[in-house]
Protein backbone atom coordinates (compact mmCIF):
# COMPACT_ATOMS: atom_id res chain seq x y z
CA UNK A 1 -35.46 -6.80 -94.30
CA UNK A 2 -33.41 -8.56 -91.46
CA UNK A 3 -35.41 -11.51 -91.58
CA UNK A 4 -34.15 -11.92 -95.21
CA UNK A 5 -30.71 -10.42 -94.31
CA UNK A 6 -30.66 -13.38 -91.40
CA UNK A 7 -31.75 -16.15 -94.02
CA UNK A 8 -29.01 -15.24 -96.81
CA UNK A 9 -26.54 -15.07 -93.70
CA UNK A 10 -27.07 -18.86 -92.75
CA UNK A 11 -27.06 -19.30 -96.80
CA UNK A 12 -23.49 -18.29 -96.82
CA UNK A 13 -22.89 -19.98 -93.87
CA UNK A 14 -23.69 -23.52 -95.27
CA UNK A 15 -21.27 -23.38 -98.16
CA UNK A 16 -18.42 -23.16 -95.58
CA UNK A 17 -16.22 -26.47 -95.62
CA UNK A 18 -15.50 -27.73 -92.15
CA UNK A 19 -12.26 -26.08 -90.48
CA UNK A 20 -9.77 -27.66 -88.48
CA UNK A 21 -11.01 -26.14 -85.38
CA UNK A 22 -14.21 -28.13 -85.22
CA UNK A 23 -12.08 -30.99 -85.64
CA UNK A 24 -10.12 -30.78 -82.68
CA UNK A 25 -8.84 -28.78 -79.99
CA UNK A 26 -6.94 -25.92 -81.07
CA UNK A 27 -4.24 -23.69 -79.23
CA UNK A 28 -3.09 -19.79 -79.70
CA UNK A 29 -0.08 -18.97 -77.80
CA UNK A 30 1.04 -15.21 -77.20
CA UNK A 31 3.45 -14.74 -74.49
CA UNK A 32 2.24 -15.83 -71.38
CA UNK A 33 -1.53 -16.50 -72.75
CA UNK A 34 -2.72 -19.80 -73.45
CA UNK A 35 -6.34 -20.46 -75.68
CA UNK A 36 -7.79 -23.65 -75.68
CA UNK A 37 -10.58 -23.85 -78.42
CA UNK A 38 -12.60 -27.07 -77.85
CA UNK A 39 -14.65 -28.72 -80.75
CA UNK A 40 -18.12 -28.16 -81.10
CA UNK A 41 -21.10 -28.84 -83.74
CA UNK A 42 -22.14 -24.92 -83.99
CA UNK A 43 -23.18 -21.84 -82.40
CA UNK A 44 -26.63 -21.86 -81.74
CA UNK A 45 -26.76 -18.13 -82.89
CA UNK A 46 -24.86 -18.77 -85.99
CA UNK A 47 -27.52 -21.51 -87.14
CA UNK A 48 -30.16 -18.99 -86.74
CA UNK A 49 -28.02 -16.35 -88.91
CA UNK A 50 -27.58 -13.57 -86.51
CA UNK A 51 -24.19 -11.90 -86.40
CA UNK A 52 -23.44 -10.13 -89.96
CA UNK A 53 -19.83 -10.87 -89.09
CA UNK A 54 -19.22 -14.05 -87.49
CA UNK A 55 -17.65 -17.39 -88.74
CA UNK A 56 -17.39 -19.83 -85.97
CA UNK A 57 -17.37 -23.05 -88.49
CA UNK A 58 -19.24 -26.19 -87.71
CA UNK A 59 -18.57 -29.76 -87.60
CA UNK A 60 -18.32 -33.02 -85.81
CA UNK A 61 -18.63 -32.09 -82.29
CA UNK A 62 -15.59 -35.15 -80.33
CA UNK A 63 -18.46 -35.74 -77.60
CA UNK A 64 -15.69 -38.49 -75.83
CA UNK A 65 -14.43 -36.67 -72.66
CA UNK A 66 -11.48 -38.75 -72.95
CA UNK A 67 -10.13 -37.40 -76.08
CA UNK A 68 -11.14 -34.32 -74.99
CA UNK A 69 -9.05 -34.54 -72.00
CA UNK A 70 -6.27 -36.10 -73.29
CA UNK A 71 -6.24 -33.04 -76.33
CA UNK A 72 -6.43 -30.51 -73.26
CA UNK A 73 -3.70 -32.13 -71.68
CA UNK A 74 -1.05 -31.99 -73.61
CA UNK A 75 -1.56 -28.28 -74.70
CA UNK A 76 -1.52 -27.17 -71.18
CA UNK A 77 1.96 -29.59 -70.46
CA UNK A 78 3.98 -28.17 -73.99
CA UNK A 79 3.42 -24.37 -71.76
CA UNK A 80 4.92 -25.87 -69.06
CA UNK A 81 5.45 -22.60 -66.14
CA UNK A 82 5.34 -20.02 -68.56
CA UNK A 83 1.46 -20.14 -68.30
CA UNK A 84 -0.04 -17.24 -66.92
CA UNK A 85 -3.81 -16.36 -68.74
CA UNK A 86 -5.55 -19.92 -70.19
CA UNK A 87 -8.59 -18.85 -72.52
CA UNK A 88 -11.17 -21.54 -72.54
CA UNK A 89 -13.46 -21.28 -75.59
CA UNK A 90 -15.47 -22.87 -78.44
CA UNK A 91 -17.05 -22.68 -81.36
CA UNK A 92 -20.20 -21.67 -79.59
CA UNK A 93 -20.71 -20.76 -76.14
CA UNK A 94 -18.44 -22.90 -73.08
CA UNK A 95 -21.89 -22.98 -71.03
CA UNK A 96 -24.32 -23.95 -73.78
CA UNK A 97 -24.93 -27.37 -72.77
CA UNK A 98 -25.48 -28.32 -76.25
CA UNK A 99 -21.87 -26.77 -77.37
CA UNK A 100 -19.65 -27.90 -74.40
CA UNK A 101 -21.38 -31.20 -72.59
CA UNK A 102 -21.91 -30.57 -68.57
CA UNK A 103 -19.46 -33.42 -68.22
CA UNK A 104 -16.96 -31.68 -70.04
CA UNK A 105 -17.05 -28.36 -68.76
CA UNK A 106 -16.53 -29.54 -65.17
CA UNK A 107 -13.39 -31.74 -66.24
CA UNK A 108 -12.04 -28.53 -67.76
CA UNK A 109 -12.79 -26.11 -65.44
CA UNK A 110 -11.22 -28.75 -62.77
CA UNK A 111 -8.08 -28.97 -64.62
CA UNK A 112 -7.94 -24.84 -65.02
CA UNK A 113 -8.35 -25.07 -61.50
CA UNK A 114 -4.89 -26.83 -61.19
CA UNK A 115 -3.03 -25.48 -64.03
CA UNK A 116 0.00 -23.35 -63.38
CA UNK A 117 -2.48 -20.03 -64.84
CA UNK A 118 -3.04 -17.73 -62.45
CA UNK A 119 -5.88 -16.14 -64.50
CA UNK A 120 -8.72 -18.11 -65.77
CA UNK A 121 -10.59 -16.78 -69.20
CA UNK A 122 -13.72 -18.32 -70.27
CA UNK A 123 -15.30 -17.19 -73.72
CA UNK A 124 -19.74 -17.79 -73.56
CA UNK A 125 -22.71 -15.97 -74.27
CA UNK A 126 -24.51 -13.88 -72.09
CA UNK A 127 -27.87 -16.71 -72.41
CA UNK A 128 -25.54 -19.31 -71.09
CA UNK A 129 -24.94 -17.36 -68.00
CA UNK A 130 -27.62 -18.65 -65.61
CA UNK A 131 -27.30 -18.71 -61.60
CA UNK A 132 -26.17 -22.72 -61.89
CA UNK A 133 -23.30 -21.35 -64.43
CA UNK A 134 -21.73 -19.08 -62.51
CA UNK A 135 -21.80 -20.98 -59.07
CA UNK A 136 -20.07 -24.26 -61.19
CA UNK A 137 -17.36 -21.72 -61.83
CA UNK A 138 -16.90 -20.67 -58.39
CA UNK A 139 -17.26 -24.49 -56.99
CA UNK A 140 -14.33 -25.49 -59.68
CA UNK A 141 -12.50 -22.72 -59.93
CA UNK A 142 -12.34 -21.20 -56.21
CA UNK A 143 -8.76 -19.91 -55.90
CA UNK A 144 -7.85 -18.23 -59.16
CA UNK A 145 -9.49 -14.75 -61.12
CA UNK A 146 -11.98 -15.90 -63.26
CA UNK A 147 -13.13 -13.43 -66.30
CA UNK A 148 -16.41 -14.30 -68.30
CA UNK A 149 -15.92 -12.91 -71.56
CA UNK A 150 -18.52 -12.37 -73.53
CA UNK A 151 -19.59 -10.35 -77.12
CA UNK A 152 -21.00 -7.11 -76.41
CA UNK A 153 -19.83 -5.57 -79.82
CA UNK A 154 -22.39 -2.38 -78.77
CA UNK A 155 -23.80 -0.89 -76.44
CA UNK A 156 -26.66 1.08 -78.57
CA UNK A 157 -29.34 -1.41 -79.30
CA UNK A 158 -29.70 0.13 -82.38
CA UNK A 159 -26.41 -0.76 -83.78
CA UNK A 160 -26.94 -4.43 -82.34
CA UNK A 161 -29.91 -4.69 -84.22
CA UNK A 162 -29.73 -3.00 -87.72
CA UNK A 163 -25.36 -3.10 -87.79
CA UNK A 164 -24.31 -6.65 -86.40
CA UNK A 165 -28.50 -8.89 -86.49
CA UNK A 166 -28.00 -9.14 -82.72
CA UNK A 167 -29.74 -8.12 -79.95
CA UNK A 168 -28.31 -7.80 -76.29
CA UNK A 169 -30.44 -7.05 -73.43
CA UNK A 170 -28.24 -4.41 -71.41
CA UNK A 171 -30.89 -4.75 -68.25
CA UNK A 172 -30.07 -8.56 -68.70
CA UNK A 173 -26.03 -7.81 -68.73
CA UNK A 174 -26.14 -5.98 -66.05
CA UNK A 175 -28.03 -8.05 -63.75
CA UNK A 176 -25.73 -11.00 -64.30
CA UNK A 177 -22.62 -8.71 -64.06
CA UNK A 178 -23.62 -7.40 -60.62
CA UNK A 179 -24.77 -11.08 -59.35
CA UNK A 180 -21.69 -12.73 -60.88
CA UNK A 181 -19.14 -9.70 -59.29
CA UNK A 182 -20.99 -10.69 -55.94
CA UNK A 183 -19.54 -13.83 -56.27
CA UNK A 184 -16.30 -12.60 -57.06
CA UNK A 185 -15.88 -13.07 -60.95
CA UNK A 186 -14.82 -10.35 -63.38
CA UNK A 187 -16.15 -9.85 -66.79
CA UNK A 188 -14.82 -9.17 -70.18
CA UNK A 189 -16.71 -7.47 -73.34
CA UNK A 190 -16.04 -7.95 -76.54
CA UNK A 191 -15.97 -4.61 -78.13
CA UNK A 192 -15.97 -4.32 -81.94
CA UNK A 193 -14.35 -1.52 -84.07
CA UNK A 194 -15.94 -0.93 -87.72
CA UNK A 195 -19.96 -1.66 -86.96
CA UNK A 196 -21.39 -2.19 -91.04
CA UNK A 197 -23.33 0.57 -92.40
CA UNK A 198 -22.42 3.10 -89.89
CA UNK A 199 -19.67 6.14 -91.46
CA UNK A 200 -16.43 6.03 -90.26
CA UNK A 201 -16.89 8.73 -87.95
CA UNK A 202 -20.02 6.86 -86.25
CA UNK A 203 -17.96 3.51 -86.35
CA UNK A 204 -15.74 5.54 -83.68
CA UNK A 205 -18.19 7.22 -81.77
CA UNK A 206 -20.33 4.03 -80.93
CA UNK A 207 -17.19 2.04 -79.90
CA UNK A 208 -16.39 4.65 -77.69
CA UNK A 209 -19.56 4.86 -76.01
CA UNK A 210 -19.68 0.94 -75.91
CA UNK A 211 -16.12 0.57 -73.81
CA UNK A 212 -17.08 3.31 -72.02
CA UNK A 213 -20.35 1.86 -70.96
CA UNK A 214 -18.15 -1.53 -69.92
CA UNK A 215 -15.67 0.35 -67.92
CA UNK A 216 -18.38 2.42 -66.02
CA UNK A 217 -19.56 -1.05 -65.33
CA UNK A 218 -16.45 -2.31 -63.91
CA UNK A 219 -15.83 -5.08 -66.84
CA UNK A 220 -12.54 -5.16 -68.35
CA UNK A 221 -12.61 -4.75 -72.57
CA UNK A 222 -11.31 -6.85 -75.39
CA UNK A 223 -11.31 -4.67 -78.51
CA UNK A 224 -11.72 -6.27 -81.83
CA UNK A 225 -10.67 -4.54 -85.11
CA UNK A 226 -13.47 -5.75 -87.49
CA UNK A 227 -12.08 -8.59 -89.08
CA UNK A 228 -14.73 -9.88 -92.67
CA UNK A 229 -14.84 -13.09 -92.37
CA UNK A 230 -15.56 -15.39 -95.20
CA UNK A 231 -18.93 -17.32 -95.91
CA UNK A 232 -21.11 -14.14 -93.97
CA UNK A 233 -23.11 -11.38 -95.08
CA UNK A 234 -20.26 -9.10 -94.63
CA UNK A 235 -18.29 -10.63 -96.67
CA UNK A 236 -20.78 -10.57 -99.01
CA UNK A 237 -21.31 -6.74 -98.43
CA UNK A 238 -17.70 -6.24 -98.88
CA UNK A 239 -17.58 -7.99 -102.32
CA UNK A 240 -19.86 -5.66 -103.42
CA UNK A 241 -18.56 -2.35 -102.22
CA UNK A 242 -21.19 -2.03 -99.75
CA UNK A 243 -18.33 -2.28 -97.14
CA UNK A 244 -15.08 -0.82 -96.35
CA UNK A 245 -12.51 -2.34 -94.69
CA UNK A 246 -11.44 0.13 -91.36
CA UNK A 247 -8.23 1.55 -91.11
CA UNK A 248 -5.39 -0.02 -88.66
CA UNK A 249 -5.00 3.68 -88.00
CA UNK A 250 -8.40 4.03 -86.28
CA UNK A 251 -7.42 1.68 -83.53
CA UNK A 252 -4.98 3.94 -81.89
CA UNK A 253 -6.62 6.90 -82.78
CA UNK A 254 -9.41 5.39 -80.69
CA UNK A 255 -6.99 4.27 -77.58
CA UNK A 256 -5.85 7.74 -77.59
CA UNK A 257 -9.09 8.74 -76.31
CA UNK A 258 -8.60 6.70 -72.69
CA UNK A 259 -6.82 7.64 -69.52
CA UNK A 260 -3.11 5.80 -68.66
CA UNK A 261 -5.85 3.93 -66.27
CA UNK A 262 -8.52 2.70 -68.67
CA UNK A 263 -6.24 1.34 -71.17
CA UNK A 264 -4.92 -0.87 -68.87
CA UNK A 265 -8.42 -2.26 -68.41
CA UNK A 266 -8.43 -2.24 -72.63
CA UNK A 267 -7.19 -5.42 -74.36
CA UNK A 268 -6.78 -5.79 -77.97
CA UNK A 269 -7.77 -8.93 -80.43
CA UNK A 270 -7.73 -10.36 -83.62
CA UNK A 271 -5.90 -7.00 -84.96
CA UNK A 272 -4.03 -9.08 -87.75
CA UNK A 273 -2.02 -11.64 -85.71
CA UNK A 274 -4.95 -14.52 -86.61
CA UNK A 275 -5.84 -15.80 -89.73
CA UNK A 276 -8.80 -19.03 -90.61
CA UNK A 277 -6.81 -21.15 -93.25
CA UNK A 278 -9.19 -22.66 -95.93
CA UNK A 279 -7.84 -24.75 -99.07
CA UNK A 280 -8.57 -22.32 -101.82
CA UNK A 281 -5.78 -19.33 -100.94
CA UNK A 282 -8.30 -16.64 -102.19
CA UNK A 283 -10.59 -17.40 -99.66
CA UNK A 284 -9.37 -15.40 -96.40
CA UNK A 285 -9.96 -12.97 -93.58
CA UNK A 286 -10.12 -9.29 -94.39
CA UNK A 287 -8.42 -7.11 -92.22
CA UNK A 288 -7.99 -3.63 -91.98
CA UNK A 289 -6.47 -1.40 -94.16
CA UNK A 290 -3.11 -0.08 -94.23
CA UNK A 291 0.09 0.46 -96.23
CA UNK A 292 3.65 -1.33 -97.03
CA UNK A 293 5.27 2.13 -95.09
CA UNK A 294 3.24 1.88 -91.81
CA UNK A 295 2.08 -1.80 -91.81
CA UNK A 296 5.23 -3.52 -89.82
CA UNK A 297 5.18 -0.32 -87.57
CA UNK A 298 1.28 -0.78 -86.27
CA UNK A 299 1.41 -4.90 -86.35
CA UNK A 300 4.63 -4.01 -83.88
CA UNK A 301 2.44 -1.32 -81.56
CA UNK A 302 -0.12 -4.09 -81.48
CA UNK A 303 1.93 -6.46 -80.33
CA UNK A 304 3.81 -4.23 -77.66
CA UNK A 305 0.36 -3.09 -76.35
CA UNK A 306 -0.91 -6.74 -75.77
CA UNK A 307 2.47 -8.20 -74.11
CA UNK A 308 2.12 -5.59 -71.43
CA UNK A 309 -1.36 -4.24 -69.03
CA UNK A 310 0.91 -1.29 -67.79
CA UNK A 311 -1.81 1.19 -68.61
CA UNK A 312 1.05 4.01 -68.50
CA UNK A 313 3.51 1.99 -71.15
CA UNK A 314 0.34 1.35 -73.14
CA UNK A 315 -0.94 4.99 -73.52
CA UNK A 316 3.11 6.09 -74.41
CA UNK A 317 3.05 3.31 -77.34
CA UNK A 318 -0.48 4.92 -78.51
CA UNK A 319 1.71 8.58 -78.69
CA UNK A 320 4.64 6.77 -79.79
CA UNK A 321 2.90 5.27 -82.65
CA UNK A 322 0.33 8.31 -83.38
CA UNK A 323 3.30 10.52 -83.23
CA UNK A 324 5.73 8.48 -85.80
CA UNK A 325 2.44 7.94 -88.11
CA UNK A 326 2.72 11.15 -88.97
CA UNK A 327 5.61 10.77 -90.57
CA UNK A 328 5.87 7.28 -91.88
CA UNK A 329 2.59 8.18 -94.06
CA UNK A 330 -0.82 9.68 -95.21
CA UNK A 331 -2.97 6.63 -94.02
CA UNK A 332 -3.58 8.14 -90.79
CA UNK A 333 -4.98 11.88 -92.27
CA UNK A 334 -6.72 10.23 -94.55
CA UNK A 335 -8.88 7.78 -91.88
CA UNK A 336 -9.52 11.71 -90.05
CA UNK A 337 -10.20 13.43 -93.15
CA UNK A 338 -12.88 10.53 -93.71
CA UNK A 339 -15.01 10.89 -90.04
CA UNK A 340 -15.59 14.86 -92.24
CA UNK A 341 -16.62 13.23 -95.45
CA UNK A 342 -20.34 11.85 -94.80
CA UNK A 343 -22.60 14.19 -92.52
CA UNK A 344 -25.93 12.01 -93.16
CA UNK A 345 -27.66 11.38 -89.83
CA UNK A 346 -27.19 7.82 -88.88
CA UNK A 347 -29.87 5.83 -89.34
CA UNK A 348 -30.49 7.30 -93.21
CA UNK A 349 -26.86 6.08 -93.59
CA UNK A 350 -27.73 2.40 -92.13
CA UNK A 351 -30.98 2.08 -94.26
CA UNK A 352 -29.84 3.50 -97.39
CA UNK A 353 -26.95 0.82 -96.96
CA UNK A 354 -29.34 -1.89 -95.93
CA UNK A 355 -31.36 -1.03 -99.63
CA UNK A 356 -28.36 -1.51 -101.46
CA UNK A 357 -27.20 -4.75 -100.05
CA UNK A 358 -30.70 -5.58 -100.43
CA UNK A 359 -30.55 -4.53 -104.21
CA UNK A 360 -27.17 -6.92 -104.61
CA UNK A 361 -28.88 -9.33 -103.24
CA UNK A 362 -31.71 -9.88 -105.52
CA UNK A 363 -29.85 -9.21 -108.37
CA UNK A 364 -28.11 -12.00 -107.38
CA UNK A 365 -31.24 -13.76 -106.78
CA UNK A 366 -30.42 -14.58 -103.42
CA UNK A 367 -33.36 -13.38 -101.56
């Protein structure tokens, strides 16, 4: 079943027209935080069809380290000394040679070096991470923090497997977390919110666990909202009811679980503030659900949350935020009053879910 479910995934996946963001490099700017996404052909784990949820794009790789340069350049100069975090990512993997050329990633990791960011973010996967990788890091970049970031969404190799079609090795993560904190480099996951198939209640418990298991770790956490991309399986799933859209309201309801101290260790992505453009306007991101009455109030408690890593002002916006909630709406009862509604042990939930996308799909004769 996820052999097929991997096969209609890169089916979807080919229909995609190429985005702007293969084209070129791209920039996202948010207060003091600078992302530089440079051009690639494709994710390696895309073309195989693994990740239910992603949408990296493909394209025409710009393989001149000139351009590429020159691009670079003048996104770092328009920030001029208000840079403080620069994000250096792709669609792929920054150390997949076949992404990011060797050539390339040492003239960028060179010019992070003298850039006026203190902080040094670089976005890969954890296969790209050999022993070679992480000393070129520390050779270029030998003065600044350096984070590796990389997409964890789980912890539970179940959920990797039969939720997201990926599979992590933890043993594997932690052995290159311990030998790349010996030399001095931090780590980021990538923690998702909203894994497909599992109930709402499960959704929350396995995030949980998973930034839990990061922070025990000593990695700092980027939480992700699940966003349904077009041209994916979820999307798909979505279309036909087979997926729901999680509420804004379980993000905070999550935070609220952490200490003053682990939220400031807990960033938050791609909550609603990011959007892939295509030409035809009905073909966009999904995000979570909410209402006209509490939409404004959340996208501004996102907002406030990011712009600071005071772990004490970020735990009073989650209170602030639960606490006016309350009265602004019913959207946040409702998302408790649904972790009550399904008591079916978890993996009968995932496979009964798994048949029925199944089902779809043949009907639509797509496997």
């Amino acid at each position: 079943m996820l052999s097929e479910f991997r096969e209609v995934n890169r089916l979807f996946r080919k229909k995609r027209p190429i985005e702007d963001s293969c084209t070129h490099c791209e920039a996202f700017v948010q207060g003091g935080l600078l992302e530089v996404a440079i051009p690639a052909f494709r994710c390696r784990h895309d073309a195989e069809g693994s990740c239910i949820m992603c949408n990296y794009g493909s394209g025409v790789p710009i393989h001149s380290r000139k351009i590429l340069e020159s691009q670079f350049d003048v996104i770092v100069s328009a920030m001029g000394d208000k840079l403080e975090i620069l994000i250096l990512c792709t669609n792929g993997s920054f150390f997949d040679d076949k992404n990011v050329p060797p050539d390339v990633q040492r003239s960028l990791l060179a010019r992070a070096q003298d850039s006026s960011a203190s902080m040094i973010i670089i976005e890969t996967h954890l296969d790209t991470l050999l022993p070679d990788k992480l000393q070129l890091v520390r050779d270029y970049i030998p003065s600044k923090t350096v984070i590796l970031e990389i997409g964890l969404e789980s912890s539970d190799p179940f959920t990797q497997k039969y939720c997201y079609l990926k599979e992590i090795s933890l043993d594997k993560l932690t052995t290159v977390m311990k030998n790349a904190q010996k030399m001095g480099l931090m780590f980021q996951l990538n923690v998702i919110l909203g894994a497909p198939f599992l109930s709402a209640a499960d959704q929350m418990k396995d995030a949980e666990r998973t930034i839990r298991w990061g922070l025990a770790h000593d990695s700092l956490i980027a939480l992700f909202p699940m966003n349904i991309k077009p041209y994916t399986l979820l999307y798909y799933a979505y279309l036909h009811g087979i997926y729901r859209p999680i509420s804004h309201w379980a993000m905070p309801l999550l935070l609220n679980s952490f200490s003053s101290e682990e939220l400031g260790k807990i960033d938050l992505a791609w909550y609603g503030n990011r959007q892939s453009q295509y030409e035809e306007p009905e073909i966009r991101t999904i995000f979570p659900r909410d209402c006209p009455s509490c939409h404004q109030m959340l996208q501004d408690f996102y907002k406030a949350y990011v712009l600071t890593e005071d772990g004490i002002e970020r735990q009073a916006l989650v209170k602030q935020v639960l606490f006016n909630g309350m009265e602004q709406c019913t959207c946040m009862e409702q998302e408790k009053d649904s972790w009550r509604l399904d008591s079916v042990p978890r993996k009968e939930h995932v496979f009964r879910l798994h048949r029925a996308l199944l089902n779809a799909l043949r009907s639509d004769h797509l496997v």
